[in-house]
Protein backbone atom coordinates (compact mmCIF):
# COMPACT_ATOMS: atom_id res chain seq x y z
CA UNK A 1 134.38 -56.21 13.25
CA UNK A 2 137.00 -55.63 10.79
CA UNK A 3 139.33 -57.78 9.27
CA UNK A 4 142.64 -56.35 7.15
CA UNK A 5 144.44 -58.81 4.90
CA UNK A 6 148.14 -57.23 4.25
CA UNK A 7 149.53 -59.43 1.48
CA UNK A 8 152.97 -59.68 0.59
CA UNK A 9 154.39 -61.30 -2.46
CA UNK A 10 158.17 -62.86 -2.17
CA UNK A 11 159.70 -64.39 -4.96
CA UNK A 12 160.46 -67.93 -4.05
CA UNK A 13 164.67 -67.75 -3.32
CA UNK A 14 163.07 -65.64 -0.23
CA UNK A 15 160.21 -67.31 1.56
CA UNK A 16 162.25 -68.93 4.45
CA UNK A 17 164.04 -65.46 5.10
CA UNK A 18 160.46 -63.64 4.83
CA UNK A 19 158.93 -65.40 7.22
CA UNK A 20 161.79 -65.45 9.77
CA UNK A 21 162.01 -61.48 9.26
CA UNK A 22 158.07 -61.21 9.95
CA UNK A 23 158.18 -63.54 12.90
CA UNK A 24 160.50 -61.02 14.32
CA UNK A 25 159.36 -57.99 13.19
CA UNK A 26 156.16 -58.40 15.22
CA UNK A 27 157.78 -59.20 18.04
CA UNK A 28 159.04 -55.88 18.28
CA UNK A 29 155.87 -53.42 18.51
CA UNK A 30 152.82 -53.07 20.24
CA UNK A 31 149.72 -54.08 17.82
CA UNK A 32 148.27 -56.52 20.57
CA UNK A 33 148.43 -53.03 23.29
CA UNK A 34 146.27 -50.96 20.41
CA UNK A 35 143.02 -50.35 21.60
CA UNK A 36 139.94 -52.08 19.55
CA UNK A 37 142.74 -54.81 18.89
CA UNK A 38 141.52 -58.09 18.86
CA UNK A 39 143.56 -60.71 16.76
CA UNK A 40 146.58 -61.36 14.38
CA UNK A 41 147.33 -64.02 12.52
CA UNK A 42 150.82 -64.47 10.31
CA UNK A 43 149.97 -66.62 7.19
CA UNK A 44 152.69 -68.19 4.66
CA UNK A 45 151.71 -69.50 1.24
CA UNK A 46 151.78 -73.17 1.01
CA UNK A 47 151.45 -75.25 -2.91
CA UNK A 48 148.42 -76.48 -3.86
CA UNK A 49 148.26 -79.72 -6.42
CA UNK A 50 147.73 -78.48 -9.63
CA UNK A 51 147.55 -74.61 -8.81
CA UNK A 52 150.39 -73.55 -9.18
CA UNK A 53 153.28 -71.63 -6.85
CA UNK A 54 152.11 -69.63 -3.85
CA UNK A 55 154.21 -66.85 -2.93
CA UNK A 56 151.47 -64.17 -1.08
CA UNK A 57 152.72 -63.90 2.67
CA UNK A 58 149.42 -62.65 4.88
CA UNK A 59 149.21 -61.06 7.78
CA UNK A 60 145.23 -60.91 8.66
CA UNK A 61 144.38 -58.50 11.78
CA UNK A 62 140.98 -58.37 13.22
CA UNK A 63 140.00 -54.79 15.14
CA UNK A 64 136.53 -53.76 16.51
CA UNK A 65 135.56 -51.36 13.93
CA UNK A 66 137.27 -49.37 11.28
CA UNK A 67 137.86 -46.24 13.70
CA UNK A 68 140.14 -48.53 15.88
CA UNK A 69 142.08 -50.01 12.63
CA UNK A 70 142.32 -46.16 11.52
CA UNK A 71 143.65 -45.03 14.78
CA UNK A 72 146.44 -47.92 14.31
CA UNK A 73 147.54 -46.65 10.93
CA UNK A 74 148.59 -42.97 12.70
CA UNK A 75 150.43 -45.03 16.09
CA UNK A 76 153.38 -44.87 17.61
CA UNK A 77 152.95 -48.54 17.01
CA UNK A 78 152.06 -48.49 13.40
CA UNK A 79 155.64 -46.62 12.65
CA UNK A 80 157.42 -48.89 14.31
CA UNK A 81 155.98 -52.26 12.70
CA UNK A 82 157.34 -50.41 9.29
CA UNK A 83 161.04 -49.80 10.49
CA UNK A 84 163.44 -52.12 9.36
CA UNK A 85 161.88 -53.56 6.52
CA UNK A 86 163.48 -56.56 4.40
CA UNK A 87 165.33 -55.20 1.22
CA UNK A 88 163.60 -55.09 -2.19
CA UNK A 89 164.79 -57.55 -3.45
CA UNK A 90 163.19 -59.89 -1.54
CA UNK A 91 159.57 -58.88 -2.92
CA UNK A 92 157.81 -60.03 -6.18
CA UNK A 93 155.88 -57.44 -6.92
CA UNK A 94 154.10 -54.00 -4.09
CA UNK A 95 152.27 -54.94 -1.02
CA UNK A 96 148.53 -54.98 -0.80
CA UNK A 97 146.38 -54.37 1.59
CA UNK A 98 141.95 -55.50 1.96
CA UNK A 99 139.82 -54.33 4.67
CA UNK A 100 136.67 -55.84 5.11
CA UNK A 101 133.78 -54.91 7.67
CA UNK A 102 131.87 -58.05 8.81
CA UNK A 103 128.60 -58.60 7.91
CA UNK A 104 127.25 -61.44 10.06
């Protein structure tokens, strides 16, 4: 299995429109018809005493193996999840993206 964290940061004026906009933007392609697809999850920053502000949006996919997470990145699908993105502004700082292969 492999698991890909995209993280986004949003400064803090944004959060509530972020999430909205992702909430909807997924709606709109196919990611759960991709084959080797097997699980999304959308994940907003909440505070933590002492720690500080959160402000890293997540959105953690799970795919059988790297070859079906590759074959994502070069989908129909893929393009379409990046259309319509929310204006610069919004964001703190670039995207990132982690991709880890289970070990266990």
């Amino acid at each position: 299995m492999v698991t890909v964290f995209t993280k986004f940061p949003i400064k803090k004026e944004f959060k509530e429109e972020y999430a909205k906009h992702l909430v909807e933007a997924v709606k709109k392609h196919d990611i759960d018809k991709q084959e080797g697809f097997k699980e999304m999850k959308l994940l907003a920053p909440q505070p933590v005493h002492q720690m500080g502000e959160n402000n890293m949006f997540v959105i953690e996919t799970i795919w059988q193996d790297m070859e079906s997470f590759t074959a994502y990145t070069k989908s129909e699908a893929f393009k379409k999840s990046h259309e319509n993105l929310p204006p610069r502004e919004w964001f703190e700082g670039r995207p990132e993206v982690e991709v880890y292969e289970s070990i266990s």
